[in-house]
C-alpha atoms as a PDB file:
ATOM      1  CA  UNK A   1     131.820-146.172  88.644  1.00  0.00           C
ATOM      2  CA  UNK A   2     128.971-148.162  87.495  1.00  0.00           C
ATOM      3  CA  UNK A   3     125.628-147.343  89.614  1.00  0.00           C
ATOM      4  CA  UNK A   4     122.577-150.066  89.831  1.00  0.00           C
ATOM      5  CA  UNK A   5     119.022-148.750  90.507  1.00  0.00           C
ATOM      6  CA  UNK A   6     116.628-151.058  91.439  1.00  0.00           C
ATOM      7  CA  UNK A   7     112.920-151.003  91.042  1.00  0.00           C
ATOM      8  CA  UNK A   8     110.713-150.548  94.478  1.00  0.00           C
ATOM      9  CA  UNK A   9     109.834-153.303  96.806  1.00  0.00           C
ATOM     10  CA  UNK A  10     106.924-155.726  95.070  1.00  0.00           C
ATOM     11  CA  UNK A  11     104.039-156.849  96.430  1.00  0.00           C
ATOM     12  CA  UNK A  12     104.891-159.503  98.144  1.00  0.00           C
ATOM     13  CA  UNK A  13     108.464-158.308  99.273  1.00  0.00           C
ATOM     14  CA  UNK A  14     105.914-155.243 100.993  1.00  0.00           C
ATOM     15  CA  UNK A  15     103.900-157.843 102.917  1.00  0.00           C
ATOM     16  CA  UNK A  16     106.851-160.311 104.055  1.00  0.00           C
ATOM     17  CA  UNK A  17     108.343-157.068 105.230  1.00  0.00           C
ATOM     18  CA  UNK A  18     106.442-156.467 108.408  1.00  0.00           C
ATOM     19  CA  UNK A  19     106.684-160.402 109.296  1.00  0.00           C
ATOM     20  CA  UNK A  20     110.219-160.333 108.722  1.00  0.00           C
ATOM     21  CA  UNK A  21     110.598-157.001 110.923  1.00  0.00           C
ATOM     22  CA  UNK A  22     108.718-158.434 113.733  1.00  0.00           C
ATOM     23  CA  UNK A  23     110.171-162.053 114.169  1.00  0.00           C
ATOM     24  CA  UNK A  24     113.494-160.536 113.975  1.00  0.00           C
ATOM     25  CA  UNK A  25     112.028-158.085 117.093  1.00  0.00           C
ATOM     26  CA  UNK A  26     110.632-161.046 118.925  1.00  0.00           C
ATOM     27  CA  UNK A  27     113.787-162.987 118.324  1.00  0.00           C
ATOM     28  CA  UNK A  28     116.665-160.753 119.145  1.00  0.00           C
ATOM     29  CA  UNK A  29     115.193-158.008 121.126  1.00  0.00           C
ATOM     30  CA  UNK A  30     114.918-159.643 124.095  1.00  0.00           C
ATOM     31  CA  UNK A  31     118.608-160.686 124.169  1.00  0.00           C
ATOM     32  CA  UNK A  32     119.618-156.890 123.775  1.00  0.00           C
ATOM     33  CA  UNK A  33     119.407-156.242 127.205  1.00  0.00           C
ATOM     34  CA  UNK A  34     121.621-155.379 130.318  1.00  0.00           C
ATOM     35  CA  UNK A  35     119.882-157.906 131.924  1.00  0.00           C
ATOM     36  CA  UNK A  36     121.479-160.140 130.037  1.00  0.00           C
ATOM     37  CA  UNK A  37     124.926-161.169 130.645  1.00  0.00           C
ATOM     38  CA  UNK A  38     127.577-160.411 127.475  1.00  0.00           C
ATOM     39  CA  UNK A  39     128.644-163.885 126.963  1.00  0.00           C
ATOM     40  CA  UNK A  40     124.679-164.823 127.006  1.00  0.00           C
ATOM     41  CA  UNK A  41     124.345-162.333 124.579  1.00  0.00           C
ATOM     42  CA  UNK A  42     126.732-163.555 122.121  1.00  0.00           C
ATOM     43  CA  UNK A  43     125.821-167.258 122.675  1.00  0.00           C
ATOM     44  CA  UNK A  44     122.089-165.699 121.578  1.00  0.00           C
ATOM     45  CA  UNK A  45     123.414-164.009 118.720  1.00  0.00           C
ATOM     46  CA  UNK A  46     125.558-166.657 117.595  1.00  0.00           C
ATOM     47  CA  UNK A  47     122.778-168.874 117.459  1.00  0.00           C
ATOM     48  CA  UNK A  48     120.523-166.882 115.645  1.00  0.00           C
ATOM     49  CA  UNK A  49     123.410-165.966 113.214  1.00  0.00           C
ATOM     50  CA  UNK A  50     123.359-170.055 112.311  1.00  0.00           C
ATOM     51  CA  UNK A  51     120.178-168.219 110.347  1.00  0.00           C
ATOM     52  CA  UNK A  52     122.186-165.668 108.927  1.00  0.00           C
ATOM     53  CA  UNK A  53     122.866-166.862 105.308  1.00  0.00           C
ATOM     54  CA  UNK A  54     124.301-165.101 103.256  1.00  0.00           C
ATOM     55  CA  UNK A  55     123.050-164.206  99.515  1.00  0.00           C
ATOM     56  CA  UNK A  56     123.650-167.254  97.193  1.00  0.00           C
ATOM     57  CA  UNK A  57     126.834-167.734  94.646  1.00  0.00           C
ATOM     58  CA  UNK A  58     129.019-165.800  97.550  1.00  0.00           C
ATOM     59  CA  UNK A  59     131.926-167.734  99.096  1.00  0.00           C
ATOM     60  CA  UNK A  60     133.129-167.355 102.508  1.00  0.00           C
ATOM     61  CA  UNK A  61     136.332-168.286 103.742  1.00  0.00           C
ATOM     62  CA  UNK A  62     138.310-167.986 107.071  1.00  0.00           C
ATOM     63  CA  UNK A  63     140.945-165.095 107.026  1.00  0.00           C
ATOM     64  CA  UNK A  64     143.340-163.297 108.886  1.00  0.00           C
ATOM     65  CA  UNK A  65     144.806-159.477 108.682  1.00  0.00           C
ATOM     66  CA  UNK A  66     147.861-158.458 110.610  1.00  0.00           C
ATOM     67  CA  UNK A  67     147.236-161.499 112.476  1.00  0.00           C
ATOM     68  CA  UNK A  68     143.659-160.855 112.998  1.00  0.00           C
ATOM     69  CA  UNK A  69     140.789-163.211 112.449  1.00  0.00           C
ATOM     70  CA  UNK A  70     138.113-162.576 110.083  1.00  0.00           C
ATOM     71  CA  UNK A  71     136.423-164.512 106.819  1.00  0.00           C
ATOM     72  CA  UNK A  72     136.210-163.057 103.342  1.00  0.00           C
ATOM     73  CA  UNK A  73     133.581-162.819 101.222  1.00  0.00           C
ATOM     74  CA  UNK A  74     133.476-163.545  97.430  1.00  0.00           C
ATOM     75  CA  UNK A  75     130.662-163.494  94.879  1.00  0.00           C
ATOM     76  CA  UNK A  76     130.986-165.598  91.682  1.00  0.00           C
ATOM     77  CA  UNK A  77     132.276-163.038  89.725  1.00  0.00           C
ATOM     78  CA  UNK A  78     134.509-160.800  92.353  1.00  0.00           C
ATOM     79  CA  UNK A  79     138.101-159.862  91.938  1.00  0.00           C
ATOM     80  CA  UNK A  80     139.976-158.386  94.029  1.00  0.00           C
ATOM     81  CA  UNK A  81     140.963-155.881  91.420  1.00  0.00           C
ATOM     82  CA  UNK A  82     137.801-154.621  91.304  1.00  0.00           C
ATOM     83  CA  UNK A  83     138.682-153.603  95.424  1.00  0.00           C
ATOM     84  CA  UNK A  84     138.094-154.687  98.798  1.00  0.00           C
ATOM     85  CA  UNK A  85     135.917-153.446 101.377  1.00  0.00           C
ATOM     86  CA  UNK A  86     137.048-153.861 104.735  1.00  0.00           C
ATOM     87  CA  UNK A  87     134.067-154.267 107.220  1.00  0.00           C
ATOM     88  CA  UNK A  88     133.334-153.546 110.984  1.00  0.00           C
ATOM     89  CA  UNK A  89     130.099-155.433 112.000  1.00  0.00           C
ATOM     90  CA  UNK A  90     128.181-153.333 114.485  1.00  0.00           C
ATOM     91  CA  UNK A  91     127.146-154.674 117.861  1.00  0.00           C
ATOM     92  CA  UNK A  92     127.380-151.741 120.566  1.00  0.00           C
ATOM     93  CA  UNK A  93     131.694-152.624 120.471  1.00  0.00           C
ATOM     94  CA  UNK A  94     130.452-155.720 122.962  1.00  0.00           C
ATOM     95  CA  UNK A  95     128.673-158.327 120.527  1.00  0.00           C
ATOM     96  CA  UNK A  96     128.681-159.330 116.588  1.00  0.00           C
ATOM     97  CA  UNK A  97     130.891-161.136 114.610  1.00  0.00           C
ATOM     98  CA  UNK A  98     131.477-161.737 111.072  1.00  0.00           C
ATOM     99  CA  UNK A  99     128.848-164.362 110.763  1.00  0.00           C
ATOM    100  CA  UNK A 100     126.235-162.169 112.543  1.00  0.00           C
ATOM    101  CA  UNK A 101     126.259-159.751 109.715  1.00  0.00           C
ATOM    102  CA  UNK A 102     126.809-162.062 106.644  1.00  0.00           C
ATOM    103  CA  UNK A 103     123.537-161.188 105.074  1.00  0.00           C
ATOM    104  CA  UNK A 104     125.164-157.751 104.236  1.00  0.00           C
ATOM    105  CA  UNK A 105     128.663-158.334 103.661  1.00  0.00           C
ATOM    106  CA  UNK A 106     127.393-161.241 101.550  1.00  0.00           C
ATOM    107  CA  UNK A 107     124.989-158.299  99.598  1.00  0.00           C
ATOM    108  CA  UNK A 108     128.044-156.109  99.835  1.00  0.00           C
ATOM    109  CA  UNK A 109     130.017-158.479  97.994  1.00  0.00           C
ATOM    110  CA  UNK A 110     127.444-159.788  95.419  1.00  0.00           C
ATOM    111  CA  UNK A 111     126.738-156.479  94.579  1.00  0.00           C
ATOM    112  CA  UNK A 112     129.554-154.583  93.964  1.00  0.00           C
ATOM    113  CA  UNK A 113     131.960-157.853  92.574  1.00  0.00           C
ATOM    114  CA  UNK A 114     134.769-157.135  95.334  1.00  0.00           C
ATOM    115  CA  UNK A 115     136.411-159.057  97.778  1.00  0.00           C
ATOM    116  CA  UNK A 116     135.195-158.401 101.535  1.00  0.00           C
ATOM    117  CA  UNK A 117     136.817-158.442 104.640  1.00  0.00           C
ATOM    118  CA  UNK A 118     134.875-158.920 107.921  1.00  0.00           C
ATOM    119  CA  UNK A 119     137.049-158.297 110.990  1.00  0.00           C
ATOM    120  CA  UNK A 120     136.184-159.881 113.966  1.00  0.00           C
ATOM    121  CA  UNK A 121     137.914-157.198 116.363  1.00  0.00           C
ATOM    122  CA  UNK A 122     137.931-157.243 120.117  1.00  0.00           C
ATOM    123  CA  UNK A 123     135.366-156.694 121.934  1.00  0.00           C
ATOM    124  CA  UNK A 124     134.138-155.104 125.186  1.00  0.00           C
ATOM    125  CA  UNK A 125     134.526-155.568 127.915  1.00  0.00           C
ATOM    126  CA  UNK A 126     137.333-158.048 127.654  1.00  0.00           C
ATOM    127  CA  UNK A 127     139.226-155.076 125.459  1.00  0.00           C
ATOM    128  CA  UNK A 128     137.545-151.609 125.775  1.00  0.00           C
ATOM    129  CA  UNK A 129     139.332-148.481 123.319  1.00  0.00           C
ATOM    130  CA  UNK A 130     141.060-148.296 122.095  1.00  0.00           C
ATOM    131  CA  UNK A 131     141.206-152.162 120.947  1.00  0.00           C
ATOM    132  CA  UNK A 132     138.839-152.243 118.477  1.00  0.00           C
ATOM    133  CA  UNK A 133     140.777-149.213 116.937  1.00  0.00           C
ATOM    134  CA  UNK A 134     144.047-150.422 116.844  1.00  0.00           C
ATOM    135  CA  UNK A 135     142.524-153.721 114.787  1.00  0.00           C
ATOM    136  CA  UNK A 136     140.931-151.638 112.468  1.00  0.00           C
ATOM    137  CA  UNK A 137     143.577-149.635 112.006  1.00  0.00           C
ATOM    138  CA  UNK A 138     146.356-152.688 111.978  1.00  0.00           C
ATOM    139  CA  UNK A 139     143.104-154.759 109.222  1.00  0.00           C
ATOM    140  CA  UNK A 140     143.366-151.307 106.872  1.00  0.00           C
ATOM    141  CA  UNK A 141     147.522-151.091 106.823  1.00  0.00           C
ATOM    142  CA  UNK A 142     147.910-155.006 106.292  1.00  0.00           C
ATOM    143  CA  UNK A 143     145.509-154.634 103.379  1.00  0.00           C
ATOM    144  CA  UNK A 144     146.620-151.759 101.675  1.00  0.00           C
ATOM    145  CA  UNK A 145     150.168-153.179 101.815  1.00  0.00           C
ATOM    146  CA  UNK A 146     149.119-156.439 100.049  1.00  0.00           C
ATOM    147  CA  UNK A 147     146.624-154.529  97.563  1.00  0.00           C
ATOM    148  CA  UNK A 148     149.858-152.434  96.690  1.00  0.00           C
ATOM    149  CA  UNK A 149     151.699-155.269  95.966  1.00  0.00           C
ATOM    150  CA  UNK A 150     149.376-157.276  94.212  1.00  0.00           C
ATOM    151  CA  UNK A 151     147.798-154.334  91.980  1.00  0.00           C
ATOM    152  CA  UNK A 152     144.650-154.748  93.573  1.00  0.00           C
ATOM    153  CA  UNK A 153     141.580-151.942  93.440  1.00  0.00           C
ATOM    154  CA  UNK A 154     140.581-149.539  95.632  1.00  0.00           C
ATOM    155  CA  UNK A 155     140.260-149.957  99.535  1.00  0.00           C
ATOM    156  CA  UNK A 156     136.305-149.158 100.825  1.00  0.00           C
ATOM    157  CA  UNK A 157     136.100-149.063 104.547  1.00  0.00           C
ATOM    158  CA  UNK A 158     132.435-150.049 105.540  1.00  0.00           C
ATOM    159  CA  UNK A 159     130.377-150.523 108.599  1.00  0.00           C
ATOM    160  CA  UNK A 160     127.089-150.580 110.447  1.00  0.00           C
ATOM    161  CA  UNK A 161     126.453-148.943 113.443  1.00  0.00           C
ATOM    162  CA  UNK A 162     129.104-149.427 116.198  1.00  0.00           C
ATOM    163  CA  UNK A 163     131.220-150.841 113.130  1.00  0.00           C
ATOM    164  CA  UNK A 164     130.337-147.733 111.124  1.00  0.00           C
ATOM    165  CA  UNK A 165     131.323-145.530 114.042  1.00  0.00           C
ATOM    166  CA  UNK A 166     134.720-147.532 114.018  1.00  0.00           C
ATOM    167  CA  UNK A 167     135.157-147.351 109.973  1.00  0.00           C
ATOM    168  CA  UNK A 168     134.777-143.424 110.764  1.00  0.00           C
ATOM    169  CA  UNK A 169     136.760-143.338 113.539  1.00  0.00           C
ATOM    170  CA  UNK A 170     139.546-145.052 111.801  1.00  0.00           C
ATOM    171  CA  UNK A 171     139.556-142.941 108.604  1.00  0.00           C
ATOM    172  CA  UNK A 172     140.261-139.701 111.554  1.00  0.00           C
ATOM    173  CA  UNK A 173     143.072-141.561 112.806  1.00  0.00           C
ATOM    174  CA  UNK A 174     144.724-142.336 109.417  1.00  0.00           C
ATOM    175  CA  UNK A 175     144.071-138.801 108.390  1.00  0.00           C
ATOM    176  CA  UNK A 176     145.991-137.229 111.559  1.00  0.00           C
ATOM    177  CA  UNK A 177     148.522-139.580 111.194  1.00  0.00           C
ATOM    178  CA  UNK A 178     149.365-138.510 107.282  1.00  0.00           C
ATOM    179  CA  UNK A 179     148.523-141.897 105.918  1.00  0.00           C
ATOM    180  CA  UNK A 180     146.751-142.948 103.065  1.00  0.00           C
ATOM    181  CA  UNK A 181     143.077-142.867 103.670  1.00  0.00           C
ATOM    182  CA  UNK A 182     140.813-145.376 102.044  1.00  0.00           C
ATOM    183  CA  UNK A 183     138.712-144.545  98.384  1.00  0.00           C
ATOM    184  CA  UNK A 184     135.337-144.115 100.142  1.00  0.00           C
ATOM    185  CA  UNK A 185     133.474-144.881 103.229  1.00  0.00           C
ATOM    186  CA  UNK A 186     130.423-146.292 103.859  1.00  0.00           C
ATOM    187  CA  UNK A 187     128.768-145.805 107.166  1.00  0.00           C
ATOM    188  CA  UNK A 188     125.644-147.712 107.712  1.00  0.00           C
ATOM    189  CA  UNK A 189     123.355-146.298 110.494  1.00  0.00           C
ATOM    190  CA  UNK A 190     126.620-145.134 112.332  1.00  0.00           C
ATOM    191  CA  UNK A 191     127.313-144.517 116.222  1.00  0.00           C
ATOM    192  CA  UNK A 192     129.023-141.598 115.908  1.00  0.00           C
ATOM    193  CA  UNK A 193     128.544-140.347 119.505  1.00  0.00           C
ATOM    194  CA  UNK A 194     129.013-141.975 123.070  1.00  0.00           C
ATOM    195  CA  UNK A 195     128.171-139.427 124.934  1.00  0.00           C
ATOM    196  CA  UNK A 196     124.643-140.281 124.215  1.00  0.00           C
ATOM    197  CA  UNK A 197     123.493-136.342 124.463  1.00  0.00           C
ATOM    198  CA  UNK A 198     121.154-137.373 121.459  1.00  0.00           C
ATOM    199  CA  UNK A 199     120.226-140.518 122.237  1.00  0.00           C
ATOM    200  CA  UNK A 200     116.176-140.315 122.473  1.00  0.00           C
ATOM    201  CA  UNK A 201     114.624-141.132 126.058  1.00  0.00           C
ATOM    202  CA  UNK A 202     113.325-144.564 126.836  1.00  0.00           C
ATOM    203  CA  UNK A 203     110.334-145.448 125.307  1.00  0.00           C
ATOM    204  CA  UNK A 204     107.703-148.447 125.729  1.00  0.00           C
ATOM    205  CA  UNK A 205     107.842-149.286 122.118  1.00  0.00           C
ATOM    206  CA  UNK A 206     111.826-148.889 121.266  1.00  0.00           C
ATOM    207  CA  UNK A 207     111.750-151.458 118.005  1.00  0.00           C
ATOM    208  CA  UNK A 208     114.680-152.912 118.467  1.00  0.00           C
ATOM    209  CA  UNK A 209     117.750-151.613 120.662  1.00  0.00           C
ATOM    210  CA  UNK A 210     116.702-150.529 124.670  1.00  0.00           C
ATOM    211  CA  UNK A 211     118.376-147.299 125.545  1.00  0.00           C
ATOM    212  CA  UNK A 212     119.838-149.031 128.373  1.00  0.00           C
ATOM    213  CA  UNK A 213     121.141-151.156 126.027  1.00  0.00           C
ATOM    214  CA  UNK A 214     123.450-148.854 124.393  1.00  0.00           C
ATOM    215  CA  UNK A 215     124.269-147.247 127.499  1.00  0.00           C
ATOM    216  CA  UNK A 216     125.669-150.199 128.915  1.00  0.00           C
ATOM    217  CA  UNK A 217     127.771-151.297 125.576  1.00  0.00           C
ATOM    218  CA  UNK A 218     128.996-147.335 125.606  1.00  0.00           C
ATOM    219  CA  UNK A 219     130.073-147.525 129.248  1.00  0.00           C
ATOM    220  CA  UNK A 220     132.079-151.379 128.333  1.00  0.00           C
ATOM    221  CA  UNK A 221     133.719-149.851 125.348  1.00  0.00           C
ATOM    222  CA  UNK A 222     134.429-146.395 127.508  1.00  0.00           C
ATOM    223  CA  UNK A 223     136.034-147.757 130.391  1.00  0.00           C
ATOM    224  CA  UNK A 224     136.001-144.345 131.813  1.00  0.00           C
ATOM    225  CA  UNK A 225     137.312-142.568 129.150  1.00  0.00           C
ATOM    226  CA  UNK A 226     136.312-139.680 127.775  1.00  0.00           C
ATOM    227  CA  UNK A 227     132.905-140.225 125.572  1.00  0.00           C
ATOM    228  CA  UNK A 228     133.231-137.115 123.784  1.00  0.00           C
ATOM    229  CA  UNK A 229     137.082-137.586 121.790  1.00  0.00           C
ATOM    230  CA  UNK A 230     137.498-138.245 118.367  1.00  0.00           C
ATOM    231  CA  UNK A 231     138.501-141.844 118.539  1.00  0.00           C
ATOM    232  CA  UNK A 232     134.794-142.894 120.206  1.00  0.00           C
ATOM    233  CA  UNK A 233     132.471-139.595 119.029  1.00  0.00           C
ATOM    234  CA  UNK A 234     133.846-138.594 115.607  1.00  0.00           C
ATOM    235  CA  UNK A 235     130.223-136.696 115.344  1.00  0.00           C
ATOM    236  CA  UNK A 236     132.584-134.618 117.405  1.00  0.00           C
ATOM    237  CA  UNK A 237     135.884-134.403 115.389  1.00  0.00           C
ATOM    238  CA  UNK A 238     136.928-131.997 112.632  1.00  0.00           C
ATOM    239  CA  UNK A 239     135.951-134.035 109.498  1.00  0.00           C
ATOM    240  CA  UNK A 240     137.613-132.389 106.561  1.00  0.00           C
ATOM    241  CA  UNK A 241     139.956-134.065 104.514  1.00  0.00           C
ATOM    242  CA  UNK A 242     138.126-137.364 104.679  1.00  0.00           C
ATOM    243  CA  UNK A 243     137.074-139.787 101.308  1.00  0.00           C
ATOM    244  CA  UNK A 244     133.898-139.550  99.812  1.00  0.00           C
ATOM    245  CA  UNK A 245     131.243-141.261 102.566  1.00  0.00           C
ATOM    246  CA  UNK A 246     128.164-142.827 102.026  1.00  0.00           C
END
């Protein structure tokens, strides 16, 4: 494994910081909130993803895994015999899409030279759990059937936030079900826990996601179920056994 360090944050990249933080706050914030209706939400989102680009030299093209729609992501120089990361945008399981997180699958795949999959799995309300898991789940067979076939590289299962609660989730289920797990996870700012014991009280200043917010996604994706079992807390679940995680 080959591991690139890269020198702090310039000047520059220290002051656009803060500008960048706070137009992103003004510009999405407002949409993350129950008072907003879902499909509002994702008509917001999908708008602002327009913005989204992703870094340059990285090809995208429409996909599909076990019948399931997604896009890959290629730099330049990938190969899928480097590997393939399979990714779960976050989004509270009731927004996002591949296009709303391009900016890091598109870093993802620039800077590790491997092919990316972003899986646009169902979504809450319209399919609470355990939809979302069964298309992970169905996205990480159908790949690591081809990638066996084709003499491909390892299988990385990534995500960010919900996504990376999912990627975690799906791992668990893989592991109790004797199958072959993935190489390594990597779990970006993961919701590991509905039950939302943890979850900090409502504050004036809350920089980006309203407790609310997240209650109301939890409660979509719940459907009544229990908040505390493996497949939607895995903070919860016995993790031994699982790939190295990042």
């Amino acid at each position: 494994m080959t591991i690139e360090t890269f020198e702090p944050a310039g000047t520059v990249d220290r002051l656009l910081a803060p500008l960048l933080r706070g137009t992103l706050k003004a510009l999405l914030k407002p949409a993350f909130s129950p008072r907003w209706s879902i499909p509002a939400q994702r008509r917001w989102l999908g708008w602002m993803a327009r913005l989204n680009l992703p870094p340059h030299g990285v090809v995208i093209s429409p996909g599909t895994l076990a019948g399931l729609p997604g896009e890959w992501l290629r730099g330049r120089d990938g190969s899928p015999r480097r590997g393939t990361v399979l990714y779960l945008h976050g989004g509270a399981y009731v927004v996002g899409s591949p296009a709303s997180h391009r900016s890091i699958t598109g870093a993802l795949a620039r800077g590790t030279g491997m092919a990316v999959f972003a899986l646009d799995y169902r979504l809450a309300p319209e399919h609470p759990l355990p939809a979302a898991l069964h298309d992970a789940l169905a996205a990480c067979r159908a790949l690591r059937g081809a990638d066996t076939l084709r003499g491909a590289g390892p299988l990385v299962l990534a995500g960010d936030s919900a996504g990376g609660g999912l990627a975690l989730a799906t791992a668990l289920a893989l592991r109790d079900a004797g199958e072959p797990l993935p190489a390594a996870l990597v779990l970006m700012a993961p919701w590991v826990d509905l039950t939302l014991a943890r979850l900090p009280p409502a504050t004036p200043g809350e920089a980006m996601l309203s407790r609310a917010w997240v209650a109301a996604g939890a409660a979509h994706y719940l459907a009544g179920a229990d908040p505390a079992q493996p497949a939607t807390s895995p903070l919860h679940a016995d993790l031994r056994g699982l790939p190295p995680t990042l």
